[in-house]
Protein backbone atom coordinates (compact mmCIF):
# COMPACT_ATOMS: atom_id res chain seq x y z
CA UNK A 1 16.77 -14.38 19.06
CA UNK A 2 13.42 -14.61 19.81
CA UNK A 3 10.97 -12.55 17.15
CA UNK A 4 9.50 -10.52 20.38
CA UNK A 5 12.75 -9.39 20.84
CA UNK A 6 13.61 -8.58 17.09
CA UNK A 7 10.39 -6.71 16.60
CA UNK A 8 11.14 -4.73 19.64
CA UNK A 9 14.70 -3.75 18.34
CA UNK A 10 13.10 -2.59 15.34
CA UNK A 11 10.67 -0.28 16.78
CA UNK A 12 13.75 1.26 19.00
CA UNK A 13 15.59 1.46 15.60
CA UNK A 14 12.78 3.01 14.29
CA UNK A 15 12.35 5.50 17.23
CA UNK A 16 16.40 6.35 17.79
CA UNK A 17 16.80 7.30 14.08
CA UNK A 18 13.92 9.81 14.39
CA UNK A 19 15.35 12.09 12.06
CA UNK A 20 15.28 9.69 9.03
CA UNK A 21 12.27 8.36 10.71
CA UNK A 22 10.76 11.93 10.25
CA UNK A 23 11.98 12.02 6.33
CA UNK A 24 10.19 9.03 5.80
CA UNK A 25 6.61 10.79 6.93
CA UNK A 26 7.81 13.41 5.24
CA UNK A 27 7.87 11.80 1.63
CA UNK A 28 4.93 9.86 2.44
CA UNK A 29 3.43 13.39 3.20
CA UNK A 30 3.99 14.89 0.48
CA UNK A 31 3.36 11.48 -2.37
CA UNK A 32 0.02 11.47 -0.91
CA UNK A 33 -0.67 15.16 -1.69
CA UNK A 34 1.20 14.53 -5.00
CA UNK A 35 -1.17 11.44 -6.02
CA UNK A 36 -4.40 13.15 -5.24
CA UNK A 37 -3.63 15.91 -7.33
CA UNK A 38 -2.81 14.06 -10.19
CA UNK A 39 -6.92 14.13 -11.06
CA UNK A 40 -7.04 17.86 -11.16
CA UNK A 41 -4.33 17.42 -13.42
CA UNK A 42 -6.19 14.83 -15.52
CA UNK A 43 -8.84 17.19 -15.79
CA UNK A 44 -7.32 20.39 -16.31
CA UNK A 45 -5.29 18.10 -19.52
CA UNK A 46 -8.20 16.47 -20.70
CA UNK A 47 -10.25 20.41 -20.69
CA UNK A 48 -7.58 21.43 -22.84
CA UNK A 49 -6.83 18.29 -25.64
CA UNK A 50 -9.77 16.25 -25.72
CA UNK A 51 -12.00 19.06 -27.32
CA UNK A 52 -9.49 19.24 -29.96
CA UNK A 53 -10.23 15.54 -31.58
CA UNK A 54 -13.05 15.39 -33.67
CA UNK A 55 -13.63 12.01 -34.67
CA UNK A 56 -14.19 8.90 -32.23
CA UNK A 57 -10.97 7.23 -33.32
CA UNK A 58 -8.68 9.90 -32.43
CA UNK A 59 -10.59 10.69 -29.36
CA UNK A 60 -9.95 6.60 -28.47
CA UNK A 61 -6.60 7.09 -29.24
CA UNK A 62 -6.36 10.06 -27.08
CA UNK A 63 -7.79 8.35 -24.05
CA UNK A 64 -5.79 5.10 -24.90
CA UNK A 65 -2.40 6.95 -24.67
CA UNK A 66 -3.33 9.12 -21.77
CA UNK A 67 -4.14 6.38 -19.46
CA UNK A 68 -0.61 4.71 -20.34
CA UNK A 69 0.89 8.18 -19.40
CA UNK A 70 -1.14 8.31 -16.62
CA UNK A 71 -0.28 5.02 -14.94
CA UNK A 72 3.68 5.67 -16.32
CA UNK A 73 3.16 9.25 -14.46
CA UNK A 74 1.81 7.41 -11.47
CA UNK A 75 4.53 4.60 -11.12
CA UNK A 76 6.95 7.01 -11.76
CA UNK A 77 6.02 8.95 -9.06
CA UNK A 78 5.95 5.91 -6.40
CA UNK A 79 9.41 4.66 -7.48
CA UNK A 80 11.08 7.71 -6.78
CA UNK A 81 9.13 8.18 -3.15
CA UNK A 82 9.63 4.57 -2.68
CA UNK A 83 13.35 4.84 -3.59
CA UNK A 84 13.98 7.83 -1.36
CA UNK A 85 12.39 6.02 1.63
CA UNK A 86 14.39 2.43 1.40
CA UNK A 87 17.67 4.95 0.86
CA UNK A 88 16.41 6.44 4.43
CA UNK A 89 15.54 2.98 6.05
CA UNK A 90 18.79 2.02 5.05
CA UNK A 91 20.55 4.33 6.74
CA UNK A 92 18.51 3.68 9.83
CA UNK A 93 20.62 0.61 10.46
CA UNK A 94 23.72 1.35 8.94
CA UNK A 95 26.12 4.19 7.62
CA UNK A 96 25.23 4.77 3.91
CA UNK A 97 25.28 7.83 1.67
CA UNK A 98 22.04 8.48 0.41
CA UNK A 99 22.02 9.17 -3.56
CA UNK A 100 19.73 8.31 -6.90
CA UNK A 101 21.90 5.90 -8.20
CA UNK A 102 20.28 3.28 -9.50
CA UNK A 103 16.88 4.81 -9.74
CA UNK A 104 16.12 4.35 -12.96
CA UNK A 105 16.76 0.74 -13.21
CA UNK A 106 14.22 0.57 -10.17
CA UNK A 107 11.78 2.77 -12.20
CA UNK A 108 12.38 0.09 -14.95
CA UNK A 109 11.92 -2.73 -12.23
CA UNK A 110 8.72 -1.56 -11.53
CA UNK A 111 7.18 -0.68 -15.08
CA UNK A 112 8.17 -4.66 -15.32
CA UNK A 113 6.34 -5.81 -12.06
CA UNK A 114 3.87 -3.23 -11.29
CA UNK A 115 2.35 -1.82 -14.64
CA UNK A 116 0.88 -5.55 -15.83
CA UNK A 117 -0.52 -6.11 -12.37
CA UNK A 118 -2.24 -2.93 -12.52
CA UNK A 119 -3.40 -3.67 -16.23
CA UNK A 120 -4.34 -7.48 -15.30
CA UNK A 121 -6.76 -6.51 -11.76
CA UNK A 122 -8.06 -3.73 -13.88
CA UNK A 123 -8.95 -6.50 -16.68
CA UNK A 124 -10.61 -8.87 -14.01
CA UNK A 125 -12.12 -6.34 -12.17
CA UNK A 126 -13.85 -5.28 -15.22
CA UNK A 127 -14.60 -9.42 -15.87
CA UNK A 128 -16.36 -9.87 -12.35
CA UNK A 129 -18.39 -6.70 -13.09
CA UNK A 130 -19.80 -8.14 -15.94
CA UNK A 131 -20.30 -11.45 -14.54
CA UNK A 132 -22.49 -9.82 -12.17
CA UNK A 133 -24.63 -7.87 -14.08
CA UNK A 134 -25.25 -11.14 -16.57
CA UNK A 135 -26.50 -12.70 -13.29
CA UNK A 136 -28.44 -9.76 -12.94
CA UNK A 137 -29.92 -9.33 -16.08
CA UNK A 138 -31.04 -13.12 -16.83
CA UNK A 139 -33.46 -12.92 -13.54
CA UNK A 140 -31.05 -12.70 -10.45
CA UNK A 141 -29.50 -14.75 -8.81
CA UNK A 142 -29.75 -17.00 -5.20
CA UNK A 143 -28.86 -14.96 -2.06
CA UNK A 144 -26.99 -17.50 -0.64
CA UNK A 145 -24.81 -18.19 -3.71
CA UNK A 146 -24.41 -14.34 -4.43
CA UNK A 147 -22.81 -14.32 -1.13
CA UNK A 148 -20.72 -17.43 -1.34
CA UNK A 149 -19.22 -16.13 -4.64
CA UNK A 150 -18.66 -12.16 -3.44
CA UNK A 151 -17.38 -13.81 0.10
CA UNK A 152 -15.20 -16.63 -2.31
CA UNK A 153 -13.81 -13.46 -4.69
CA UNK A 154 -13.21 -11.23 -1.25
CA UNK A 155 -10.80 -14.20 0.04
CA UNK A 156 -9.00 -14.74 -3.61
CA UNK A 157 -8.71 -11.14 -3.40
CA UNK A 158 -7.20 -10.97 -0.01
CA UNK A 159 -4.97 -13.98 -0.27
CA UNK A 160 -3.75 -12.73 -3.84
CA UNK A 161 -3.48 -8.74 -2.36
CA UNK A 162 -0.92 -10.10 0.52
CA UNK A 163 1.08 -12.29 -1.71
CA UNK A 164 1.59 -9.61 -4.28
CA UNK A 165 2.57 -7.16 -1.26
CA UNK A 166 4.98 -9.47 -0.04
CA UNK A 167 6.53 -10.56 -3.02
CA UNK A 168 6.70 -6.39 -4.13
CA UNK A 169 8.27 -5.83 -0.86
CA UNK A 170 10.94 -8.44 -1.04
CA UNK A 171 11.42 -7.63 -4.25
CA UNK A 172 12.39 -3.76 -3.71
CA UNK A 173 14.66 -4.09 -0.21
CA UNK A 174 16.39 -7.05 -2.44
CA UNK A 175 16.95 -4.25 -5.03
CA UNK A 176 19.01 -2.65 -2.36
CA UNK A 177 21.47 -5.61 -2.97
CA UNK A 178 21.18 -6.65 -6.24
CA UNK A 179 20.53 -4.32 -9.39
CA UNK A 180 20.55 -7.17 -12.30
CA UNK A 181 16.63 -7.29 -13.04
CA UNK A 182 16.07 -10.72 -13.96
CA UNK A 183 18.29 -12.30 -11.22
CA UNK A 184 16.65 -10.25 -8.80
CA UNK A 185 13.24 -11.10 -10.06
CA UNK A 186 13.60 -14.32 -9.83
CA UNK A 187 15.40 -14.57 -6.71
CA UNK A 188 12.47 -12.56 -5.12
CA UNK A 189 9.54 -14.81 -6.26
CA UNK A 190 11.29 -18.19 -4.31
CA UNK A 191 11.74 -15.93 -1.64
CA UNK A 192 8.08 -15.01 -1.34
CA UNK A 193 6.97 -18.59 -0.81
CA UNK A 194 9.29 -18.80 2.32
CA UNK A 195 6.97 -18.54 5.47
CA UNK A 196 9.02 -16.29 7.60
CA UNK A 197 8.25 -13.43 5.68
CA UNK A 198 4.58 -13.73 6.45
CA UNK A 199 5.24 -13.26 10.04
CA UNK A 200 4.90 -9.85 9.72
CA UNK A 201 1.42 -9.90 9.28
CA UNK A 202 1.03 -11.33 12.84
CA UNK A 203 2.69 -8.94 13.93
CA UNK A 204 0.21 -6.67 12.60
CA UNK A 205 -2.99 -8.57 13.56
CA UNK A 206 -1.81 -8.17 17.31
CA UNK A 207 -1.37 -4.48 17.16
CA UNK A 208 -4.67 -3.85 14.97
CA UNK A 209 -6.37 -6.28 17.60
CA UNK A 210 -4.93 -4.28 20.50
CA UNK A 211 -6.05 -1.14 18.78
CA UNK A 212 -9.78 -2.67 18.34
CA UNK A 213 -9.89 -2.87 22.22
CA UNK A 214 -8.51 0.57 22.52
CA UNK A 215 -11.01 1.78 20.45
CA UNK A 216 -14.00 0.07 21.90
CA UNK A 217 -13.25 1.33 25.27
CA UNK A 218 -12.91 4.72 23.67
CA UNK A 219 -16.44 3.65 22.40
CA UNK A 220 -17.90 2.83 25.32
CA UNK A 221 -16.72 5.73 27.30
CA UNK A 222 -18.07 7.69 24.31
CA UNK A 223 -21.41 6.51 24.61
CA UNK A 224 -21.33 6.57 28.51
CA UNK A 225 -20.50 10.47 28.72
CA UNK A 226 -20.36 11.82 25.70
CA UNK A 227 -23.48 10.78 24.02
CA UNK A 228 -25.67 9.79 26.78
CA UNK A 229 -28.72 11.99 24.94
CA UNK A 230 -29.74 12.33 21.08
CA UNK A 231 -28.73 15.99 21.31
CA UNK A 232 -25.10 15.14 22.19
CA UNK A 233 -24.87 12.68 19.82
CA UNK A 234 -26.24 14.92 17.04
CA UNK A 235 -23.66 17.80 18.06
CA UNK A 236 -20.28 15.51 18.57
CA UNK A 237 -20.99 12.76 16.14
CA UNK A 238 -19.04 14.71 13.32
CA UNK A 239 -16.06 14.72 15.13
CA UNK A 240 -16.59 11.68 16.97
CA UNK A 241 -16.27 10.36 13.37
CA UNK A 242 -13.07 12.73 12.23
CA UNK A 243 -11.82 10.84 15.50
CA UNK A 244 -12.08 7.54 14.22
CA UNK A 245 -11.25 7.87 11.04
CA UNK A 246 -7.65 9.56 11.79
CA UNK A 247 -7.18 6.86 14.51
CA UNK A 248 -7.58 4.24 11.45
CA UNK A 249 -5.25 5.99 9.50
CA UNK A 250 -2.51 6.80 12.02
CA UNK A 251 -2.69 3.06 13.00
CA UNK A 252 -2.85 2.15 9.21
CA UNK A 253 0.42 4.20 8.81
CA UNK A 254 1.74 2.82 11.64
CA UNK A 255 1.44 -0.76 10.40
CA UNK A 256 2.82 0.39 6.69
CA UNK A 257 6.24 2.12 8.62
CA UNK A 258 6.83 -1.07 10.71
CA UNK A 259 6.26 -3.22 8.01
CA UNK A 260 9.20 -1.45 5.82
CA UNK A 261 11.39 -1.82 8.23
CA UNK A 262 10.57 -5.75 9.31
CA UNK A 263 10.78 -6.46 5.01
CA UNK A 264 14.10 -4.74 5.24
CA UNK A 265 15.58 -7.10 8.14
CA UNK A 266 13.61 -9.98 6.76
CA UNK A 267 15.94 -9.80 3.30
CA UNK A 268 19.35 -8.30 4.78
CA UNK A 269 19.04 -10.88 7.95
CA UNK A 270 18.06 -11.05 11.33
CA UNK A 271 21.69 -11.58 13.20
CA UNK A 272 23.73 -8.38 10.29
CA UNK A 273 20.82 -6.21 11.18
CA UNK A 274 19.61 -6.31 14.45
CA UNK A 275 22.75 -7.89 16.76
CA UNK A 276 24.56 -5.05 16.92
């Protein structure tokens, strides 16, 4: 079957179960609000303990242990909306019974996976930054090699960001098959080198290239009617801008939902998932 045909099956999956479809946005809803409140919680937790250490050490200590809480709190929190959402994907292409079985060994999966990848771009991050500001500090540094190395990072970066994605992917709608960690694991890491699960991300450079032209003759109409003096522009620019930026996120949201669901067929199989 040809993959035109396959990725339009998926969307009409998508579309026909639009009651698990709407559970989905649902629990993506409400992670989102979940996650961004988790710094007023930080706060409102470090108001109340860290005045209570007196000494540096214990204050270190302190900090030390609430950052591994916080990141356990935060992975926590994305397994269980993550879990939730595969158990609803799942049942957009066949009859299952949705239920937390299993759960906590895919908590446990991704404490393995997740939590040293975190710790490790955290580590370089922190390495670059200081790279930079040695180049700084000693006199500068060339303009055209500062951009070859930020532009040489930015693709390591990239590359790295969509391998990582893919493999995490693969890993968790494999999960839905196979609970035993370190068969699963490693099962999941020669899958990620397979090419056909990078076809997705054609997929979404044709609909965010699509979108661009959508947007630029939204643009240009814009700028023909709407802002054809300073005075308009000055008046609708604020939500010309609220505009764009929930276009960009709608689309971005888009791309993450359709992606789920192409990772699912992608490790369950083309022909069991979509010929039927």
């Amino acid at each position: 079957m040809k993959k035109e045909n396959v990725l339009r099956k998926i969307n009409g999956i998508m579309f026909r179960n639009w009651k698990n479809l709407l559970l989905i946005i649902t629990f993506d809803v409400l992670f989102v609000l979940l996650i961004s409140n988790l710094r007023f919680i930080q706060i409102s937790i470090d108001n109340i303990f860290f005045p209570l250490f007196v000494n540096k050490t214990a204050k270190l200590m302190y900090s030390i242990t609430y950052v591994i809480f916080e990141l356990f709190l935060v992975i926590f929190t994305y397994s269980f909306f993550k879990f939730i959402v595969m158990g609803f994907i799942q049942k957009s292409f066949k009859k299952s019974e949705f239920n937390l079985k299993g759960f906590f060994y895919f908590f446990k999966l991704n404490l393995i996976i997740i939590m040293p990848l975190i710790i490790l771009f955290v580590l370089v991050l922190n390495l670059i930054i200081k790279y930079f500001n040695n180049l700084l500090s000693v006199g500068g540094i060339d303009p055209f090699k500062f951009v070859f190395i930020v532009l040489a990072i930015g693709i390591l970066f990239f590359v790295l960001f969509i391998y990582f994605y893919t493999f995490i992917n693969i890993l968790h709608f494999s999960f839905l098959k196979e609970q035993k960690i370190k068969r699963l694991i490693k099962s999941s890491l020669l899958r990620s080198w397979k090419l056909n699960f990078y076809g997705v991300y054609w997929e979404n450079s044709k609909i965010v290239f699509m979108f661009a032209i959508f947007m630029l003759i939204i643009h240009f109409f814009a700028k023909s009617f709407v802002f054809n003096n300073f005075s308009l522009y000055v008046k609708n620019f604020g939500t010309y801008r609220a505009f764009i930026y929930w276009m960009i996120s709608l689309v971005a949201y888009f791309l993450l939902l359709l992606n789920r669901f192409i990772f699912y067929v992608n490790v369950f199989g083309y022909s069991k998932m979509i010929e039927k």
